[in-house]
Protein backbone atom coordinates (compact mmCIF):
# COMPACT_ATOMS: atom_id res chain seq x y z
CA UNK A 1 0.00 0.00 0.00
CA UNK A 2 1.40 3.34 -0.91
CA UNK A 3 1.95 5.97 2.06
CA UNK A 4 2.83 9.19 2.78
CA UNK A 5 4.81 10.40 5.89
CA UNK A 6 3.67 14.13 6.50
CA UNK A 7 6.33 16.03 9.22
CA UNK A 8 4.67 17.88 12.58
CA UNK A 9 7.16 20.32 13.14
CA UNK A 10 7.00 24.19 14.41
CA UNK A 11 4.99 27.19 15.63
CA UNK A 12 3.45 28.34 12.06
CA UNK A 13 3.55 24.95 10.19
CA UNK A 14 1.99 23.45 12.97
CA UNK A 15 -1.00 25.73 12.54
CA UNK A 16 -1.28 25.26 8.85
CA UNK A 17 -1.07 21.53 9.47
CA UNK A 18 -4.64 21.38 11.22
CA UNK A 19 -6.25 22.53 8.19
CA UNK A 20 -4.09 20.77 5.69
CA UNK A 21 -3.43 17.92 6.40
CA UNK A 22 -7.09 16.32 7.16
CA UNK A 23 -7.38 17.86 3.11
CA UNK A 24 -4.54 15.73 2.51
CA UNK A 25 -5.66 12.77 4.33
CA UNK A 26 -9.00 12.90 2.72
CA UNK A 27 -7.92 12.86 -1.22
CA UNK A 28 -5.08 10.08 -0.19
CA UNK A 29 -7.83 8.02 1.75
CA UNK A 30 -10.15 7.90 -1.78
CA UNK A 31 -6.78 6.81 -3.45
CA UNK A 32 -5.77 4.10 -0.74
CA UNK A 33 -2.84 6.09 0.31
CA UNK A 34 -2.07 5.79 4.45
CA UNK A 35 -0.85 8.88 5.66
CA UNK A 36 0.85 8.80 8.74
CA UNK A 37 2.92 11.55 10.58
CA UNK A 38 6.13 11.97 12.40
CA UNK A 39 6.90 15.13 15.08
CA UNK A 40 10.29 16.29 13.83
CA UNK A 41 9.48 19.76 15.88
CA UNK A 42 12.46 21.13 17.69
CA UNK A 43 11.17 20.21 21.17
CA UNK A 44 10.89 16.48 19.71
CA UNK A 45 13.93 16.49 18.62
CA UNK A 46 15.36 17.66 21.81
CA UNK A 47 13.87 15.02 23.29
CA UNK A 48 15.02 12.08 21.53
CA UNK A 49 18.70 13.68 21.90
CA UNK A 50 18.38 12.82 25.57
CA UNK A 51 16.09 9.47 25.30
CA UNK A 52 18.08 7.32 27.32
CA UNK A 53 18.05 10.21 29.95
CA UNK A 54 14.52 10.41 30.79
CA UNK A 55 11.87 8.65 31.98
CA UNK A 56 9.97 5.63 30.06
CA UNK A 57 6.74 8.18 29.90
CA UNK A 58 8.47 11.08 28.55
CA UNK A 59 10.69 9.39 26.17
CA UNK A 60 9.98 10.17 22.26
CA UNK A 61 10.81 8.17 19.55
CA UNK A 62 13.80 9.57 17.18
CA UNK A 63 11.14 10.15 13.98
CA UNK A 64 14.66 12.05 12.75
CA UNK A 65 16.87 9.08 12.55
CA UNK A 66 13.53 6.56 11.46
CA UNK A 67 12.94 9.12 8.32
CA UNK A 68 16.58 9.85 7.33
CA UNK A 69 16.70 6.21 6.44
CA UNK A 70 13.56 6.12 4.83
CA UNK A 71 14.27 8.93 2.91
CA UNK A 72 17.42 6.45 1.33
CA UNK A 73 14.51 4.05 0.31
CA UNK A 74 13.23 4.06 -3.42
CA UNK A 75 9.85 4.22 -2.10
CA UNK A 76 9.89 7.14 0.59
CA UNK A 77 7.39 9.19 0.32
CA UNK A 78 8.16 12.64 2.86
CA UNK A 79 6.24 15.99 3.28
CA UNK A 80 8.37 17.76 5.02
CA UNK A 81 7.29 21.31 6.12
CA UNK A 82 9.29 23.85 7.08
CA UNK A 83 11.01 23.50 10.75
CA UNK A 84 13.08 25.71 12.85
CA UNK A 85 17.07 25.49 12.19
CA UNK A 86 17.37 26.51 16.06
CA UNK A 87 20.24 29.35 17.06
CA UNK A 88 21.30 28.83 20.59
CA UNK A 89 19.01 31.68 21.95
CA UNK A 90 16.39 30.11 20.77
CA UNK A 91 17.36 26.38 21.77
CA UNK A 92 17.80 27.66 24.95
CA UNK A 93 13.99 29.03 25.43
CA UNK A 94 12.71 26.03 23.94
CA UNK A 95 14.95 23.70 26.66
CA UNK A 96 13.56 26.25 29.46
CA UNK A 97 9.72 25.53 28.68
CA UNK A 98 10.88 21.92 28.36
CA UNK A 99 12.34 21.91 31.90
CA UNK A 100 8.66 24.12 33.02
CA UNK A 101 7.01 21.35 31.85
CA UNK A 102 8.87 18.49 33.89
CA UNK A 103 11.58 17.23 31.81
CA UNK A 104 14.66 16.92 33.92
CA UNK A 105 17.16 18.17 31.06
CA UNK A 106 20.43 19.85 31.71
CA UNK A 107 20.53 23.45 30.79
CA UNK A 108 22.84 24.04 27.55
CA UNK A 109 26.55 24.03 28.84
CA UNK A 110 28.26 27.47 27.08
CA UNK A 111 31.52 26.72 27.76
CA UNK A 112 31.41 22.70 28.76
CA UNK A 113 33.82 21.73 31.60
CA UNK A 114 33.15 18.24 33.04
CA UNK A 115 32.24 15.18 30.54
CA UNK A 116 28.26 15.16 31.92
CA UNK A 117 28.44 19.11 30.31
CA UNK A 118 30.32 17.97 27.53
CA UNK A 119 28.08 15.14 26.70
CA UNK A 120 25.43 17.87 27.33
CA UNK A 121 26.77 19.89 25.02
CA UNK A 122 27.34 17.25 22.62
CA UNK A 123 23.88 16.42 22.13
CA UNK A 124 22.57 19.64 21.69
CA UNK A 125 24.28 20.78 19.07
CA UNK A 126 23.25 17.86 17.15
CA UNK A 127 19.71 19.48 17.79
CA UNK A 128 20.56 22.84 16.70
CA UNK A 129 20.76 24.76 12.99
CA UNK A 130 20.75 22.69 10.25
CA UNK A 131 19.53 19.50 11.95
CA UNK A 132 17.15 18.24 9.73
CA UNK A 133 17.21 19.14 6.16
CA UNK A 134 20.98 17.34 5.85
CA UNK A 135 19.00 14.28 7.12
CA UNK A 136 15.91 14.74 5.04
CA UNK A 137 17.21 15.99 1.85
CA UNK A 138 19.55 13.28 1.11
CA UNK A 139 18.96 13.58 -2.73
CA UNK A 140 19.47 16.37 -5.45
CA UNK A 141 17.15 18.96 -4.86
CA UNK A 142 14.93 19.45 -7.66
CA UNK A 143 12.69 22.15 -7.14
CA UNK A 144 10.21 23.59 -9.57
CA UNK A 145 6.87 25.54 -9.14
CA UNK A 146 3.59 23.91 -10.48
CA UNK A 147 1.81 25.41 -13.46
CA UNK A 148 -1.25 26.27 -11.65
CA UNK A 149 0.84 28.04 -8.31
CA UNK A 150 2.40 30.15 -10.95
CA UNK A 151 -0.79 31.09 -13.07
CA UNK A 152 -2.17 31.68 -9.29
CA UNK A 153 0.52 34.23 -8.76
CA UNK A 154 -0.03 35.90 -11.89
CA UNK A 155 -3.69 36.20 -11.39
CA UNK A 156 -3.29 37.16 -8.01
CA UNK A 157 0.28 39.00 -7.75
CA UNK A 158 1.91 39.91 -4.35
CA UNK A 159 2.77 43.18 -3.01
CA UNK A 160 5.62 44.73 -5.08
CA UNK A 161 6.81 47.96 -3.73
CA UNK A 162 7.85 50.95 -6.04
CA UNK A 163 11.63 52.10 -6.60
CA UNK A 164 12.54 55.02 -6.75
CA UNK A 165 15.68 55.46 -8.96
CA UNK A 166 17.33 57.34 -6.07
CA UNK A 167 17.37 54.76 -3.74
CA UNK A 168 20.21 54.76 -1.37
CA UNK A 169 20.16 51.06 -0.57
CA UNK A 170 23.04 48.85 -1.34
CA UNK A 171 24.48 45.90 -0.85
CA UNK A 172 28.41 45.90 1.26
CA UNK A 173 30.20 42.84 1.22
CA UNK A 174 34.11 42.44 1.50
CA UNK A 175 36.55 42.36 -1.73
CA UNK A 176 39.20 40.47 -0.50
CA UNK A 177 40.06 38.44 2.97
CA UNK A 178 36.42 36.32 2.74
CA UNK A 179 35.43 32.64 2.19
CA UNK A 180 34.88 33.31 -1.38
CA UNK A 181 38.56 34.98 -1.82
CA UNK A 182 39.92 32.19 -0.07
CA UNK A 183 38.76 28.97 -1.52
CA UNK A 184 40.69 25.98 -2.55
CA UNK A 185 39.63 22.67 -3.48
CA UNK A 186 41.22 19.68 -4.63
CA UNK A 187 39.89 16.33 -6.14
CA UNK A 188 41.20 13.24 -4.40
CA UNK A 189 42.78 10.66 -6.23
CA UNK A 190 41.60 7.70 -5.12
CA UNK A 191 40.03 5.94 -1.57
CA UNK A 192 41.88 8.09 1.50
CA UNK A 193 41.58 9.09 4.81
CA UNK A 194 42.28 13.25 5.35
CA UNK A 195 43.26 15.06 8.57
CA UNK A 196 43.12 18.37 9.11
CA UNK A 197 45.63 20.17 11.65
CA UNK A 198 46.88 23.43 12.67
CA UNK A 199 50.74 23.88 12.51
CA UNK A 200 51.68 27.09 15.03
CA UNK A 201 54.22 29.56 14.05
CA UNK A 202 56.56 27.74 16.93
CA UNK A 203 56.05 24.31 14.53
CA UNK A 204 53.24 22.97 17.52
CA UNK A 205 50.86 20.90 15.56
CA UNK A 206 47.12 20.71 16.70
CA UNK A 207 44.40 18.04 15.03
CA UNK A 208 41.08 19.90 14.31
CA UNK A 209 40.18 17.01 12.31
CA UNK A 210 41.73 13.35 13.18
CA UNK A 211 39.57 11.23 10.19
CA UNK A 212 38.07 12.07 7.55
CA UNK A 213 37.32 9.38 5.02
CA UNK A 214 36.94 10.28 1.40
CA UNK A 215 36.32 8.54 -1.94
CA UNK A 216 38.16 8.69 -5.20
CA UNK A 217 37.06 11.51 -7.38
CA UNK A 218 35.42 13.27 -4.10
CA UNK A 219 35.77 16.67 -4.38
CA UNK A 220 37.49 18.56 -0.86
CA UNK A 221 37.06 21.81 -0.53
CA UNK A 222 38.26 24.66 1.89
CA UNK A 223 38.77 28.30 2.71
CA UNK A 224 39.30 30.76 5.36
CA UNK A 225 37.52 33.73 6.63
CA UNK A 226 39.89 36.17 8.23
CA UNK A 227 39.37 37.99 11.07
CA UNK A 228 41.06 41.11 11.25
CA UNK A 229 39.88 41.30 7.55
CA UNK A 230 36.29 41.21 8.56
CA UNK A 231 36.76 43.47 11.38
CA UNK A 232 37.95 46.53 9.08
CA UNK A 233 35.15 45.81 6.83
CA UNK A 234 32.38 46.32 9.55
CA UNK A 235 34.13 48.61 10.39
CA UNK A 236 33.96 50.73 7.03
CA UNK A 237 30.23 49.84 7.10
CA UNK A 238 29.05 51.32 10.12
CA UNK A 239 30.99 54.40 8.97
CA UNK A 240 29.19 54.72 5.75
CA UNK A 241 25.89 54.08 6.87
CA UNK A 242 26.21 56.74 9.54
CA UNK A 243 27.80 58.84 6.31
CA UNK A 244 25.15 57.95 3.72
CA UNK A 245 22.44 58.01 6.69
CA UNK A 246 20.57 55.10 5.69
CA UNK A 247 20.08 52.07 7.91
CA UNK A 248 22.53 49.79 9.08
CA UNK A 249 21.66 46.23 8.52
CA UNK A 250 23.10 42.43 8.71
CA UNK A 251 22.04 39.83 6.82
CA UNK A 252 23.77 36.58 7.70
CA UNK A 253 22.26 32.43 7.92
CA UNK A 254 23.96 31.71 11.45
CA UNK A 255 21.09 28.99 11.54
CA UNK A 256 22.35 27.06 8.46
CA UNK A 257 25.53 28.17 8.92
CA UNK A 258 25.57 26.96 12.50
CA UNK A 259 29.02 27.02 13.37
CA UNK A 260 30.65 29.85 11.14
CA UNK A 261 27.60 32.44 11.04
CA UNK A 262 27.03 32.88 14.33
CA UNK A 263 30.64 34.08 15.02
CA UNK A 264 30.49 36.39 12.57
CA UNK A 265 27.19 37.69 13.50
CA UNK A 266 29.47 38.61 17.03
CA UNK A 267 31.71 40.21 15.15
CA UNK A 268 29.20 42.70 13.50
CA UNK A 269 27.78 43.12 16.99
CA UNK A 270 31.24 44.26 18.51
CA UNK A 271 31.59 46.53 15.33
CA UNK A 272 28.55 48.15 15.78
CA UNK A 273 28.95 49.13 19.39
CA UNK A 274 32.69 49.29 18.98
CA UNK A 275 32.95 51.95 21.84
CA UNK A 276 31.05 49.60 24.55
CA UNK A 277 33.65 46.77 23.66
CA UNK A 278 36.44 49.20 24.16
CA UNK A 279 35.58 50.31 27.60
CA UNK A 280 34.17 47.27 28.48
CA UNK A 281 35.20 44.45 26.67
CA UNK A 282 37.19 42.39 29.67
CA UNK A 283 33.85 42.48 31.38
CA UNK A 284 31.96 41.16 28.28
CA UNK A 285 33.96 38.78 26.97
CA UNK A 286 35.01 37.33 30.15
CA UNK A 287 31.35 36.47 30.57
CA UNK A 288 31.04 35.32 27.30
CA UNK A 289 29.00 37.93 26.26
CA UNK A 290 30.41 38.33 23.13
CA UNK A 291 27.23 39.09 20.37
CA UNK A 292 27.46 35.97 18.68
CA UNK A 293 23.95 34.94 20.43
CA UNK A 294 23.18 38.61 19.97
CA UNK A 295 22.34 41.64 21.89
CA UNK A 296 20.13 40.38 23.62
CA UNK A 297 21.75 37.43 25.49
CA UNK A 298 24.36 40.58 26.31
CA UNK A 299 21.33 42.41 27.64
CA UNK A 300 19.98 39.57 29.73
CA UNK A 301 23.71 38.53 30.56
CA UNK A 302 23.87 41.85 32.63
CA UNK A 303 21.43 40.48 34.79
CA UNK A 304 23.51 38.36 36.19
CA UNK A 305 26.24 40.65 37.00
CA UNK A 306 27.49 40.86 40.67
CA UNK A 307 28.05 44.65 40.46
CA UNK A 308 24.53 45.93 38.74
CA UNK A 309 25.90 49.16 39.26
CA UNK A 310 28.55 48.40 36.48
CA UNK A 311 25.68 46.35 33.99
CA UNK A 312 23.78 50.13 34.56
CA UNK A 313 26.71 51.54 32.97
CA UNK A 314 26.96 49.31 30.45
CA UNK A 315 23.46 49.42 29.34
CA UNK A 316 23.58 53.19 29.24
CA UNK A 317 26.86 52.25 26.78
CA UNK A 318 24.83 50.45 24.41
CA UNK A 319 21.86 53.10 24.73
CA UNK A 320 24.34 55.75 23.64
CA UNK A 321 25.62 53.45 21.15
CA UNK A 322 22.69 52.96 19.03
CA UNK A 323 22.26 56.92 19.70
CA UNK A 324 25.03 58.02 17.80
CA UNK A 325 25.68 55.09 15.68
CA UNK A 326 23.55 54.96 12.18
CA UNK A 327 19.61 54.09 12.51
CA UNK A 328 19.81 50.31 12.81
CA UNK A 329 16.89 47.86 11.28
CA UNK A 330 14.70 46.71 13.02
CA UNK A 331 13.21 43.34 13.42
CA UNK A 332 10.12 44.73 15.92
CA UNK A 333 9.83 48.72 16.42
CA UNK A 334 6.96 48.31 18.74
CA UNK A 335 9.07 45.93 20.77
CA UNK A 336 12.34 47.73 20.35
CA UNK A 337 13.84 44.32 18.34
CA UNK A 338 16.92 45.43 16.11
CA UNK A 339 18.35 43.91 13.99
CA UNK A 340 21.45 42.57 15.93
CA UNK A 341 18.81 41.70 18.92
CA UNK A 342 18.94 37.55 17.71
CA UNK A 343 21.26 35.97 14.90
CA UNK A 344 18.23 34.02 13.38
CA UNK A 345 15.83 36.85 13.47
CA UNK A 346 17.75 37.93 9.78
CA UNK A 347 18.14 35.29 7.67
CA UNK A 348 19.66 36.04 4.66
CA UNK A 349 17.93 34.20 2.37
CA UNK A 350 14.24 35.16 3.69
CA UNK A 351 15.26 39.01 4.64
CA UNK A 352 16.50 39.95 1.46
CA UNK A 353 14.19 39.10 -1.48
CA UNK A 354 11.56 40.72 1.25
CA UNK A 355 13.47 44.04 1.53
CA UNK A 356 13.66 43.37 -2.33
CA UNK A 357 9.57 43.65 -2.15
CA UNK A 358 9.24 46.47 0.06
CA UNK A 359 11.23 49.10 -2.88
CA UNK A 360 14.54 48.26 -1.02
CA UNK A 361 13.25 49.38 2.51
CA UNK A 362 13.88 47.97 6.09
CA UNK A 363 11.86 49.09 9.11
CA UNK A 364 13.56 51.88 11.07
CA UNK A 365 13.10 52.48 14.67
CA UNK A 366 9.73 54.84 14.52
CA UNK A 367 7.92 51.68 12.16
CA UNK A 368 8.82 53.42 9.09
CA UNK A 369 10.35 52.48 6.20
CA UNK A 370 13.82 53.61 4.72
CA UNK A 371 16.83 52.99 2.64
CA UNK A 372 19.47 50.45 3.83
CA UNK A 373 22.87 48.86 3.90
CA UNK A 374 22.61 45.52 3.66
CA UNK A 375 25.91 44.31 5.17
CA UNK A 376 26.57 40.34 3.89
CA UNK A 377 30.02 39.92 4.86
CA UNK A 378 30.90 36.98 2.87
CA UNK A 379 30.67 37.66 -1.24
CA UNK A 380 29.54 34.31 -2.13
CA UNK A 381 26.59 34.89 -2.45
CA UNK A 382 26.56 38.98 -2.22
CA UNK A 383 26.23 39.97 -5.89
CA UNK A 384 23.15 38.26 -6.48
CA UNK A 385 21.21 40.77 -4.65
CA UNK A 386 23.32 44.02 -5.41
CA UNK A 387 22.05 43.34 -9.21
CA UNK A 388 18.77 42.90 -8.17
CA UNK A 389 18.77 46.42 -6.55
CA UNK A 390 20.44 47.93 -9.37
CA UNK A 391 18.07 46.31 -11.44
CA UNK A 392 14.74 47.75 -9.43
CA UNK A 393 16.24 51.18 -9.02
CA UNK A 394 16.67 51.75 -12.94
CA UNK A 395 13.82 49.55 -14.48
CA UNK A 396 11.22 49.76 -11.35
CA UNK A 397 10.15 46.70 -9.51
CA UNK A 398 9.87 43.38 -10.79
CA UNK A 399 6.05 42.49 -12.02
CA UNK A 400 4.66 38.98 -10.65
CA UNK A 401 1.81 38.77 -13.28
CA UNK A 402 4.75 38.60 -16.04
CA UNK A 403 7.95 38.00 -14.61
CA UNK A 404 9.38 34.13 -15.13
CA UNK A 405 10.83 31.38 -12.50
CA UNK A 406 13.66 29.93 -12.61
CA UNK A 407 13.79 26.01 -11.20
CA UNK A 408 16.36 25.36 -8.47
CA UNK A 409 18.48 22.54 -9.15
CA UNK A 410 20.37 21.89 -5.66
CA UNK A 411 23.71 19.87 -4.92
CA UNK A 412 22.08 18.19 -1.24
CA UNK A 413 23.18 14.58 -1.52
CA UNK A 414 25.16 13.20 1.54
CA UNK A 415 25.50 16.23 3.33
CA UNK A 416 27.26 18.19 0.07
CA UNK A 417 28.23 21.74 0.80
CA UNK A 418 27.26 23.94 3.03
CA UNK A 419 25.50 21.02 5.08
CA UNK A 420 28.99 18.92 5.27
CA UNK A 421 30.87 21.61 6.36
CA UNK A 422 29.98 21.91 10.26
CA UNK A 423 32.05 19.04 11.22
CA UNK A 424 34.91 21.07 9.57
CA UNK A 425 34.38 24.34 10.50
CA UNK A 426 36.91 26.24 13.35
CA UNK A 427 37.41 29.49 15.16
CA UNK A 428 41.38 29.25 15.46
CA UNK A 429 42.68 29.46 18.52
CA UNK A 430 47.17 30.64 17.38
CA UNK A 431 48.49 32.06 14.13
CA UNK A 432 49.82 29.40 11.87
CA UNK A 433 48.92 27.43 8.84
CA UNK A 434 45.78 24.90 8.64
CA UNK A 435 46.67 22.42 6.31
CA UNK A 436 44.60 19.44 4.76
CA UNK A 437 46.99 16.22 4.70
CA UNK A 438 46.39 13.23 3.31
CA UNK A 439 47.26 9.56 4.61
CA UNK A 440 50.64 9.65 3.29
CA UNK A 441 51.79 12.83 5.04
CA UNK A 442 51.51 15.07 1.74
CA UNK A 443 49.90 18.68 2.34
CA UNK A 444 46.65 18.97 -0.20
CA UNK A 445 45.74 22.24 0.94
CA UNK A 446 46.96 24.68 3.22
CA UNK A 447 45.80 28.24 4.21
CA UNK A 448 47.92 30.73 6.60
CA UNK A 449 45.83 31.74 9.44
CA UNK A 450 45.87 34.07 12.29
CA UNK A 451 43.95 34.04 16.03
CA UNK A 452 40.25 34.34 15.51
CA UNK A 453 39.69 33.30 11.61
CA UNK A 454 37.12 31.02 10.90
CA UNK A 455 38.37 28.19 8.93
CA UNK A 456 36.18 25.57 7.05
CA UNK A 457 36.35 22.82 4.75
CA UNK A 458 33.35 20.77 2.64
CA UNK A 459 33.01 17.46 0.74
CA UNK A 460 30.56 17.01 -2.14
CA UNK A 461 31.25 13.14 -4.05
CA UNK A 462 31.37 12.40 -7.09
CA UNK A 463 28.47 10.74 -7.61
CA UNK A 464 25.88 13.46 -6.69
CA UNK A 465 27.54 16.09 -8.74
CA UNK A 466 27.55 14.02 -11.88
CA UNK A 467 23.64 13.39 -11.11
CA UNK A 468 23.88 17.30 -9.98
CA UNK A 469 25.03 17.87 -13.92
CA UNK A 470 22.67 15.57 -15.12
CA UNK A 471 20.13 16.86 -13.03
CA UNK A 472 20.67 20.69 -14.69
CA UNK A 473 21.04 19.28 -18.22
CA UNK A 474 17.76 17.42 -18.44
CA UNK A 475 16.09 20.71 -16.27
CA UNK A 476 17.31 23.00 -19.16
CA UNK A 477 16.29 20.94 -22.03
C-alpha cells in the first residue's frame, strides 16, 4: 500500500497543518494512500537527543533518525514542512519551557567543563541549525513551481513595492580576505583518509580534524575567513551608513551556517557598538557575552552581574551606542527588536528578497520604512542581490503577473556543501597554517591563518555532482 509520511514540526507549520493535512488525508484516503505523521518539531527532537536520559513516559521516539533512512529508500514518500534550524538563543527558550514542563534536562553548557556538560553539550548541538534538512534531503534537490501556483501568482500577484531610482540602498560585502577569496579545493585521487591540523608559528601541531574518510574523485574543498579582515570591513560599514544616513543592517544564515555564522554575526555586533567593547570588553567577553547569540543574550547577561551598578553603565553604553551610531533595522519597532537583537531573526535568504519587495526598505526604529545597507560579509553569495537592486532602481520593480521562475536545481546529496561543512568548521585558537593532509603525510591544501579566523572545509562526491550535472542538463532541455 502506498503511504505518505507528513512532518509535525514548528509554531506556524503546525497551525497550517490542522487545516491541511485532514485535506490531505481525505484525497489520499479515496486513493488508498495511508498517511501517517512523524513530530520532527524542535522540542521532539530535543527530546530524543536525551532518550536514554529520561523517563519511560516522557521518552519520544527519534522520527529524525527513522525518516533519514527512509528517505534512502526508493519508495519514501516525505512531506516535510518547514522547521526551525534553532540558534542557541532560541534552543535555549525552547529547553527552558521543556524543563517548566517536567523534563529533567540539563541546561545548555556554554563553555562545557566536566564530561556530563560535555556530553550535554554534545547532544545539543546535534539538535541545533541545520539539523534536519541534511538528514531529510539526502537527494538532489529538484525544485520547480507547479503550473497552476504560478498562473495563481499571476492572477493574483503579491505586493511589489515601487523604486525610486534614487534609492540609497546597497548591498556591502568584502573584496578580498572572505570565504569566497579564499577557496581551494582539490579532487582526491583515489580511496583516502584526510586530517586536518593546525601547525603554530613555533612548529606545535594541533588536530582539528583526526579522520576524515573520502572517496576517489570526491571533491574537498576549503577556505578561510579572516578575522582582522572582517573586522575593518564592519568597520567601514558602520561608517558609511552613519555617512550615507541610511540604515545599518546584517544579513547573515547563522542557523544554516551553524558554526561559522554565528561568530560572525558577534563580530558585526562588537563593530557596531565598537565603543562599549572598548571600555568594556574584559567584562563582556570574560562572561562570554560576546554578540554571537546577539544583543540580547548581552542584555539579559547583565542580569547576572554581581556589580549591577557596572551592567547600569553598560546598558547606558549600548543606549548611547545605538544613539550616535547609524539608525539600525529593526526586526520589531513596537518591541524595540533590532536587527542585531537575535542571529536568526535575519536570515539572509528570507530578509532579502523581502526588503527586495518592500522598494529596497527595512523598518527603522519609529515603524517606518527607509533605505538600507545591507551588510553580507561573505561575497559568495553577495552579488546576487546588489544586481537585483540595481536592477529595481533603474527599471522599477519586478512584475509577478509577467515575470518568469527559474527552477532550483540543488547539490544536497550526503550532506554536500554547506551542510557537510559543520564538522569542519573552526574558530582558530594561534596564528599558523591549517593544512589538509592526506594519509601519506603530503599537504593537499593549506591556508595561513591568524587568532580568531574562521576556517572551514566541505566534501561534495562524485556521484551526486555528476547526477547534480545531469540533473541541470535534463532541467534545461
Amino acid at each position: 500500500m502506498a503511504k505518505i509520511i507528513y512532518t509535525r514540526t514548528d509554531e506556524a507549520p503546525l497551525l497550517a497543518t490542522y487545516s491541511l493535512l485532514p485535506v490531505i488525508e481525505a484525497f489520499a484516503g479515496t486513493a488508498g494512500v495511508e498517511v501517517e505523521t512523524r513530530d520532527i518539531s524542535l522540542a521532539a527532537r530535543i527530546l530524543a537527543a536525551f532518550d536514554d536520559l529520561l523517563p519511560a513516559e516522557q521518552r519520544v521516539d527519534d522520527a529524525l533518525a527513522e525518516l533519514g533512512e527512509i528517505a534512502k529508500t526508493p519508495d519514501a514518500n516525505i512531506i516535510k514542512l518547514p522547521n526551525i534550524s534553532a540558534s542557541v538563543p532560541q534552543l535555549k527558550a525552547a529547553i527552558a519551557e521543556l524543563q517548566a514542563d517536567g523534563y529533567a534536562l540539563p541546561n545548555f553548557p556554554d563553555e562545557p567543563a566536566t564530561d556530563e556538560e560535555k556530553d550535554a553539550r554534545a547532544r545539543y548541538d546535534s539538535v541545533k541549525g541545520s539539523a534536519v534538512n541534511p538528514v531529510l534531503r539526502e537527494g538532489n534537490s529538484d525544485r520547480r513551481a507547479p503550473q497552476a501556483v504560478k498562473n495563481f501568482a499571476r492572477k493574483h500577484p503579491h505586493t511589489m513595492g515601487a523604486w525610486d531610482k534614487d534609492s540609497r540602498t546597497n548591498v556591502a560585502t568584502m573584496t578580498e580576505g572572505d570565504f569566497r577569496h579564499n577557496e581551494k579545493s582539490v579532487i582526491i585521487d583515489g580511496d583516502d583518509t584526510l586530517q586536518i591540523r593546525l601547525v603554530a608559528a613555533d612548529g606545535t601541531v594541533t588536530v582539528l580534524k583526526e579522520s576524515l574518510p573520502v572517496l576517489d574523485k570526491e571533491i574537498v574543498d576549503a577556505t578561510v575567513l579572516h578575522a582582522a579582515a572582517l573586522d575593518g570591513f564592519l568597520a567601514a560599514q558602520v561608517a558609511r551608513a552613519k555617512e550615507e544616513g541610511i540604515l545599518f543592517s546584517a544579513h547573515l544564515k547563522a542557523t544554516m551556517m551553524k558554526v561559522s555564522d554565528p561568530i560572525i554575526f558577534g563580530h558585526v555586533v562588537r563593530a557596531y557598538f565598537a565603543d562599549v567593547f572598548a571600555q568594556y570588553g574584559d567584562e563582556l567577553l570574560s562572561r562570554g557575552l560576546n554578540g554571537e547569540n546577539g544583543l540580547a543574550a548581552i542584555l539579559s547577561g547583565l542580569d547576572e552581574f554581581e556589580d549591577q551598578k557596572l551592567a547600569a553603565e553598560i546598558r547606558a553604553a549600548f543606549d548611547k551606542g545605538f544613539a550616535e551610531g547609524p539608525s539600525i533595522a529593526m526586526v520589531n519597532s513596537d518591541k524595540g527588536i533590532t536587527n542585531l537583537h537575535v542571529p536568526s531573526d535575519v536570515i539572509v535568504d528570507a530578509s532579502m528578497p523581502a526588503m527586495i519587495r518592500t522598494s529596497g526598505h527595512m523598518w527603522n526604529k519609529d515603524n517606518q520604512e527607509q533605505d538600507a545597507l545591507a551588510v553580507l560579509p561573505d561575497s559568495s553569495y553577495a552579488g546576487v542581490y546588489q544586481v537585483v537592486i540595481d536592477d529595481c532602481r533603474k527599471n522599477g520593480a519586478f512584475d509577478p503577473t509577467t515575470m518568469g521562475t527559474v527552477p532550483n536545481v540543488g547539490l544536497m546529496a550526503q550532506k554536500a556543501e554547506e551542510y557537510g561543512s559543520h564538522d569542519k568548521t573552526f574558530k582558530i585558537p594561534s596564528d599558523g597554517t591549517v593544512e589538509v593532509v592526506n594519509a601519506a603525510g603530503e599537504v593537499l591544501m593549506s591556508h595561513t591563518v591568524a587568532t580568531g579566523d574562521i576556517w572551514r572545509a566541505c566534501q561534495a562526491k562524485d556521484i551526486p555532482v555528476r547526477d547534480w550535472v545531469k540533473l541541470a542538463v535534463n532541467r534545461a532541455r
